[in-house]
PDB file of N, CA and C in Angstrom:
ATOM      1  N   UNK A   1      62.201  76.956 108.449  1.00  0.00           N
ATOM      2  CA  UNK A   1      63.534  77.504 108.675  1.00  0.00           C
ATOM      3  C   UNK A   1      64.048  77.009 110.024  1.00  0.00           C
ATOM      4  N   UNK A   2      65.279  76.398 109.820  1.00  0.00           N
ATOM      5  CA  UNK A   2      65.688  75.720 111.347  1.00  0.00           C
ATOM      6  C   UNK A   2      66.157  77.087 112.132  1.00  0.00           C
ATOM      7  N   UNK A   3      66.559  76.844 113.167  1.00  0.00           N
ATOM      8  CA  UNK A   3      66.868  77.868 113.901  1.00  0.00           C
ATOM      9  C   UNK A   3      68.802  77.317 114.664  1.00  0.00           C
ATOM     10  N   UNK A   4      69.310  78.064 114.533  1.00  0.00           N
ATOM     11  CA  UNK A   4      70.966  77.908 114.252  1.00  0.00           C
ATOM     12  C   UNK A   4      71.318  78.363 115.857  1.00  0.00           C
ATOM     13  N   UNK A   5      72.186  77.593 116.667  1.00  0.00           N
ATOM     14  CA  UNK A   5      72.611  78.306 117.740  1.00  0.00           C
ATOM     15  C   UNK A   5      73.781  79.154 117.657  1.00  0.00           C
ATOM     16  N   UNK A   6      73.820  79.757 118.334  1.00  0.00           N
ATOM     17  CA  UNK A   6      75.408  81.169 117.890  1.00  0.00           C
ATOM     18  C   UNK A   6      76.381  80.050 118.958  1.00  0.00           C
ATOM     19  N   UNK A   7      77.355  79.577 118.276  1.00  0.00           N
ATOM     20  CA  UNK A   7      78.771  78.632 118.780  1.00  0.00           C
ATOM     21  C   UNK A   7      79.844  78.695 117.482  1.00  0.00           C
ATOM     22  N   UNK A   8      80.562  78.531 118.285  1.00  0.00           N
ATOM     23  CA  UNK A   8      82.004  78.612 117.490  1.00  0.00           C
ATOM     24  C   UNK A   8      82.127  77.269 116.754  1.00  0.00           C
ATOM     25  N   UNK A   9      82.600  76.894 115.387  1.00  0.00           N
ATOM     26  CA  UNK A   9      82.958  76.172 114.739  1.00  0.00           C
ATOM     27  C   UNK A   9      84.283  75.439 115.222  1.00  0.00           C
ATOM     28  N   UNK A  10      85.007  73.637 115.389  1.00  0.00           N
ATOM     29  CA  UNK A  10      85.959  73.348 115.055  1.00  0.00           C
ATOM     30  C   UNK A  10      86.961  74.060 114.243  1.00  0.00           C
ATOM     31  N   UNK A  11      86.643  73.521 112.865  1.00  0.00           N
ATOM     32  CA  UNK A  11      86.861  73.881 111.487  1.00  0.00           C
ATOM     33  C   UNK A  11      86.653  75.497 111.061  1.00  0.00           C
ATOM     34  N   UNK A  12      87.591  76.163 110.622  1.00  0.00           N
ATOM     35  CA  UNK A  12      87.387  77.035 109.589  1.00  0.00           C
ATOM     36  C   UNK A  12      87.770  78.364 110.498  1.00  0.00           C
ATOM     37  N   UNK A  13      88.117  78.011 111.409  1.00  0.00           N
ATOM     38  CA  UNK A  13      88.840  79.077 112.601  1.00  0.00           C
ATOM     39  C   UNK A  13      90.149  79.989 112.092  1.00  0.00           C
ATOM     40  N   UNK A  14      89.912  81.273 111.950  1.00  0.00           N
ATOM     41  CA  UNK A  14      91.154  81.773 112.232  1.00  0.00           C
ATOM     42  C   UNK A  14      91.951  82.314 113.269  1.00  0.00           C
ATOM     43  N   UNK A  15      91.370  82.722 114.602  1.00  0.00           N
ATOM     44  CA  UNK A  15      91.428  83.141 115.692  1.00  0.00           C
ATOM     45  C   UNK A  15      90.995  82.345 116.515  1.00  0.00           C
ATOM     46  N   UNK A  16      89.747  82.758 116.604  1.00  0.00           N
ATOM     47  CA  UNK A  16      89.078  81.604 117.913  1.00  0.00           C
ATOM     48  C   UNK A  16      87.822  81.299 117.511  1.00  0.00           C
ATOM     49  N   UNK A  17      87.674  81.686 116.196  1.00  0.00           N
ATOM     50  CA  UNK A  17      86.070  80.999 115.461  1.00  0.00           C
ATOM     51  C   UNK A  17      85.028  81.966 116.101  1.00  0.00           C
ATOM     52  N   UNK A  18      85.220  83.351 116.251  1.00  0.00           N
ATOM     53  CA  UNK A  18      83.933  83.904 116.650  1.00  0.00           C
ATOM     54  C   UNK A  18      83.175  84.313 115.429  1.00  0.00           C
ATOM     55  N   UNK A  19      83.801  84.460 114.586  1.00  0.00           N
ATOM     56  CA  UNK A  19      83.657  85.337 113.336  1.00  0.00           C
ATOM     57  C   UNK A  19      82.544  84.155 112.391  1.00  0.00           C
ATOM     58  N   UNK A  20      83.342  83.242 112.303  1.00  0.00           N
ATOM     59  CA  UNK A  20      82.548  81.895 111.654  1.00  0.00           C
ATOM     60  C   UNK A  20      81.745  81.603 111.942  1.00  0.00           C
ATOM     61  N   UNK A  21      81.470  82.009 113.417  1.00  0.00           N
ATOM     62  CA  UNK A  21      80.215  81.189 114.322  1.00  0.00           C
ATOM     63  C   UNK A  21      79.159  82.160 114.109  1.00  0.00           C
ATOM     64  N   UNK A  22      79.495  83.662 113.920  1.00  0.00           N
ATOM     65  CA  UNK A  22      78.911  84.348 113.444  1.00  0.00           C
ATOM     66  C   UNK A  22      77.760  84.417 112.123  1.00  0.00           C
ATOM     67  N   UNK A  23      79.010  84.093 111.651  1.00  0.00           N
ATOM     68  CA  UNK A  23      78.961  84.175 109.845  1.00  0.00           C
ATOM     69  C   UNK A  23      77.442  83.011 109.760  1.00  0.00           C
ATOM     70  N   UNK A  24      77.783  81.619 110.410  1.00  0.00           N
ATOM     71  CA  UNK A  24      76.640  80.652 110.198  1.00  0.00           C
ATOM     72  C   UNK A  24      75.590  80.974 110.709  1.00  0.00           C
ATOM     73  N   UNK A  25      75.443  81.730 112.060  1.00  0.00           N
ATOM     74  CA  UNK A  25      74.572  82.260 112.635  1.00  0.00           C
ATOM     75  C   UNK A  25      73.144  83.050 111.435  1.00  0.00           C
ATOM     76  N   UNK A  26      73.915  83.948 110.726  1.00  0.00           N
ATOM     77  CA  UNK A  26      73.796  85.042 109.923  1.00  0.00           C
ATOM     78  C   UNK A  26      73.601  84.700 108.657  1.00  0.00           C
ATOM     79  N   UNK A  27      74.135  83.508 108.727  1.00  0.00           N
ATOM     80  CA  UNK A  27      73.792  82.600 106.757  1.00  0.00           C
ATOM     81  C   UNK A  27      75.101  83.803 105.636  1.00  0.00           C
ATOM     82  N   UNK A  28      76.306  83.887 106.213  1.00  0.00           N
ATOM     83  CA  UNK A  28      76.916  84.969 105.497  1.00  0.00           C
ATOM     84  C   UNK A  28      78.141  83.795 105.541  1.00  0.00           C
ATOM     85  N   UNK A  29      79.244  84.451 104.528  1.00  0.00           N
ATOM     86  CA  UNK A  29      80.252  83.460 104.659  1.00  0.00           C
ATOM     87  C   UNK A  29      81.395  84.164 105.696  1.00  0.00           C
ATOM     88  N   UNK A  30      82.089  82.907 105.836  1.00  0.00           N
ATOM     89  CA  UNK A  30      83.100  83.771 107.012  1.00  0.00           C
ATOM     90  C   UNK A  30      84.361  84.925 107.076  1.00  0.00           C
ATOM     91  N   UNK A  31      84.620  84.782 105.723  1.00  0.00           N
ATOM     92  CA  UNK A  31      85.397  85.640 105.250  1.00  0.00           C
ATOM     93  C   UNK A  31      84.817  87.218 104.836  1.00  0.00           C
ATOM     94  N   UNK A  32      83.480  87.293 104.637  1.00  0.00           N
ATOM     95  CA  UNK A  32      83.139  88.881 104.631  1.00  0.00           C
ATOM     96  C   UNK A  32      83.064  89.463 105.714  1.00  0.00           C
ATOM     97  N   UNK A  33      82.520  88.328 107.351  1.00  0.00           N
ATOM     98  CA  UNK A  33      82.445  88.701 108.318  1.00  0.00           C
ATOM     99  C   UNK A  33      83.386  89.053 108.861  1.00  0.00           C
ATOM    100  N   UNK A  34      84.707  88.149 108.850  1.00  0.00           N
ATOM    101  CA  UNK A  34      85.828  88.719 109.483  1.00  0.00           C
ATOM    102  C   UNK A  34      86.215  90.118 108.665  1.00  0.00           C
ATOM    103  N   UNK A  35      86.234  90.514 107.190  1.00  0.00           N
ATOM    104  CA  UNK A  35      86.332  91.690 106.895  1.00  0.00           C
ATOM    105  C   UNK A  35      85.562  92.554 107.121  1.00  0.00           C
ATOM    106  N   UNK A  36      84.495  92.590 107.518  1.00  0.00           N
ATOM    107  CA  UNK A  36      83.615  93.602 108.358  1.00  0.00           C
ATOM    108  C   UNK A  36      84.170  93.744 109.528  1.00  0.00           C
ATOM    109  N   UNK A  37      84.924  93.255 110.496  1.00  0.00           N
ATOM    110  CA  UNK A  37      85.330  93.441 112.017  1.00  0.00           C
ATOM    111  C   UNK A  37      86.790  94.044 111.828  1.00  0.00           C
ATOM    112  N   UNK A  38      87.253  93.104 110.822  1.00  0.00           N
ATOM    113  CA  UNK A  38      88.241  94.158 110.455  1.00  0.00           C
ATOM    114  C   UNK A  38      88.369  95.520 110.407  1.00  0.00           C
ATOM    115  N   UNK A  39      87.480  95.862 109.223  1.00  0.00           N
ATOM    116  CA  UNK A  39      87.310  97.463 109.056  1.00  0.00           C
ATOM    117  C   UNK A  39      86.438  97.913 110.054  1.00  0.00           C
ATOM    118  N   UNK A  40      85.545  97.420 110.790  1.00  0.00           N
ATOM    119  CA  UNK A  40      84.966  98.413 112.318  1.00  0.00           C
ATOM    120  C   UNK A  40      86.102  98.335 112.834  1.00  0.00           C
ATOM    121  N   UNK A  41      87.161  98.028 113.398  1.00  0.00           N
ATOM    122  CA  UNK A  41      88.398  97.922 114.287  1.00  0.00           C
ATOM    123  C   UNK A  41      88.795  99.700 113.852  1.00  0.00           C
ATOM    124  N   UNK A  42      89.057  99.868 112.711  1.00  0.00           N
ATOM    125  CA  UNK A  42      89.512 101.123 111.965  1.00  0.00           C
ATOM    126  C   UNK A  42      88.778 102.396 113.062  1.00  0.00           C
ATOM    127  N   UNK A  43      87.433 101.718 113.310  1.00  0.00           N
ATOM    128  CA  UNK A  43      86.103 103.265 113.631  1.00  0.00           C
ATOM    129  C   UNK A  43      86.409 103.189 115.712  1.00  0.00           C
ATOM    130  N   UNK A  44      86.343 104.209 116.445  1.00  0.00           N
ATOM    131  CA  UNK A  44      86.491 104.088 117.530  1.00  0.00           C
ATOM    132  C   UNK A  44      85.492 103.251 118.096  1.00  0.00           C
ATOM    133  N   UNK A  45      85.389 102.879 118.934  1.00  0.00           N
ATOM    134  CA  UNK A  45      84.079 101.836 119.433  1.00  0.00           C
ATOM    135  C   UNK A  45      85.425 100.143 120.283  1.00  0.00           C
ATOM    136  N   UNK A  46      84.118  99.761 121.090  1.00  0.00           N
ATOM    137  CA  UNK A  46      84.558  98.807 122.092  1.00  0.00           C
ATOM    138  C   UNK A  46      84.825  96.981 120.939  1.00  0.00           C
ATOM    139  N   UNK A  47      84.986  97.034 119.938  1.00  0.00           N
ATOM    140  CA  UNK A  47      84.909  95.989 118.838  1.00  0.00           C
ATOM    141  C   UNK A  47      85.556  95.113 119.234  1.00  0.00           C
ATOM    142  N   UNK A  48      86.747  95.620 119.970  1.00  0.00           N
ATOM    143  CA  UNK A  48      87.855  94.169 120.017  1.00  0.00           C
ATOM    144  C   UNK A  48      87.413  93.834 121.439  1.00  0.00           C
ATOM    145  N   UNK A  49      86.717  94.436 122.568  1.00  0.00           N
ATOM    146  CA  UNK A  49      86.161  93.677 123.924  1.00  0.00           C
ATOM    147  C   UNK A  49      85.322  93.164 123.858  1.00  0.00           C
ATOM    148  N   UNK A  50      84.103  93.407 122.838  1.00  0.00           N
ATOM    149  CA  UNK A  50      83.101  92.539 122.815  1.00  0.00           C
ATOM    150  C   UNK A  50      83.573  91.684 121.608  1.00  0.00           C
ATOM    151  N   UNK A  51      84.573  91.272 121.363  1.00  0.00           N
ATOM    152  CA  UNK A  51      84.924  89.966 120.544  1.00  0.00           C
ATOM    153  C   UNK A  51      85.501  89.324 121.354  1.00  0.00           C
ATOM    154  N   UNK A  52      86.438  89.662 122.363  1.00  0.00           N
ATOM    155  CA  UNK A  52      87.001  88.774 123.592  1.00  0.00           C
ATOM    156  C   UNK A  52      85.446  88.116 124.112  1.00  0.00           C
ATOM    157  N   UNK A  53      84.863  89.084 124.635  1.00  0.00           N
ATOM    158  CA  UNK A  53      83.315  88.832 125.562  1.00  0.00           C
ATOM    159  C   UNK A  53      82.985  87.397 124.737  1.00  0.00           C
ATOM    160  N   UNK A  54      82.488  87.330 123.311  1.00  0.00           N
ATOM    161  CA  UNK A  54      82.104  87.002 122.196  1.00  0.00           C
ATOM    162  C   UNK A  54      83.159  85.498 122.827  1.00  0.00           C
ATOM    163  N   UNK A  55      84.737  85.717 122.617  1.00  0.00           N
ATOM    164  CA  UNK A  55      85.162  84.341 122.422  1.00  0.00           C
ATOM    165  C   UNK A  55      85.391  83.426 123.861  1.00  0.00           C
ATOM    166  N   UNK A  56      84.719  84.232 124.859  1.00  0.00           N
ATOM    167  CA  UNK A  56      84.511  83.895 126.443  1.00  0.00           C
ATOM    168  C   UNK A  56      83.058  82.930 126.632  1.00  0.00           C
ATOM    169  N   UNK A  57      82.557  83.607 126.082  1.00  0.00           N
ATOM    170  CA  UNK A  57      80.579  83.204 126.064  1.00  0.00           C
ATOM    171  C   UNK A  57      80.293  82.460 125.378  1.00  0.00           C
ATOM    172  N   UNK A  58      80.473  82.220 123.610  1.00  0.00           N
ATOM    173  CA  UNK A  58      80.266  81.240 122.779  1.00  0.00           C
ATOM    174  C   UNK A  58      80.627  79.911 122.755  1.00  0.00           C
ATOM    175  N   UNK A  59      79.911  78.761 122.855  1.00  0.00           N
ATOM    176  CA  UNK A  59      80.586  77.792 122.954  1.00  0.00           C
ATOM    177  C   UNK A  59      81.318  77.399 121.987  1.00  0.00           C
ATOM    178  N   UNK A  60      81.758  75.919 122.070  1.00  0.00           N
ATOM    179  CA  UNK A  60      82.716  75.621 121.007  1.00  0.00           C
ATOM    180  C   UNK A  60      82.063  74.282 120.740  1.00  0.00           C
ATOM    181  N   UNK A  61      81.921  74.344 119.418  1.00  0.00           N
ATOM    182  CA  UNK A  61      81.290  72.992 118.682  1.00  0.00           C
ATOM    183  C   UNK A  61      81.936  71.527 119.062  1.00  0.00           C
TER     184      UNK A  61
END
């Protein structure tokens, strides 16, 4: 099993590719991931600062 670094994708970005970079990270596709952050956004919690943090820290492919 290779081992995947957590970075943001070129391609397939809707924002700033944290979600995607995620998603490959995780072997998930990118579109359930961004609907998972979606609906945590709904629940109180810090979601949208540690996605800034997230699109500060991650590199970019």
């Amino acid at each position: 099993m290779a081992l995947t670094t957590l970075n943001r994708p070129r391609d397939n970005r809707m924002i700033a590719g944290v979600c995607a970079g995620l998603a490959t990270k995780w072997g998930m596709k990118p579109g359930t991931v961004r609907l998972l952050f979606v609906l945590s956004c709904l629940l109180p919690g810090p979601q949208f600062i540690v996605y800034l943090v997230l699109w500060a820290v991650m590199p970019s492919r």
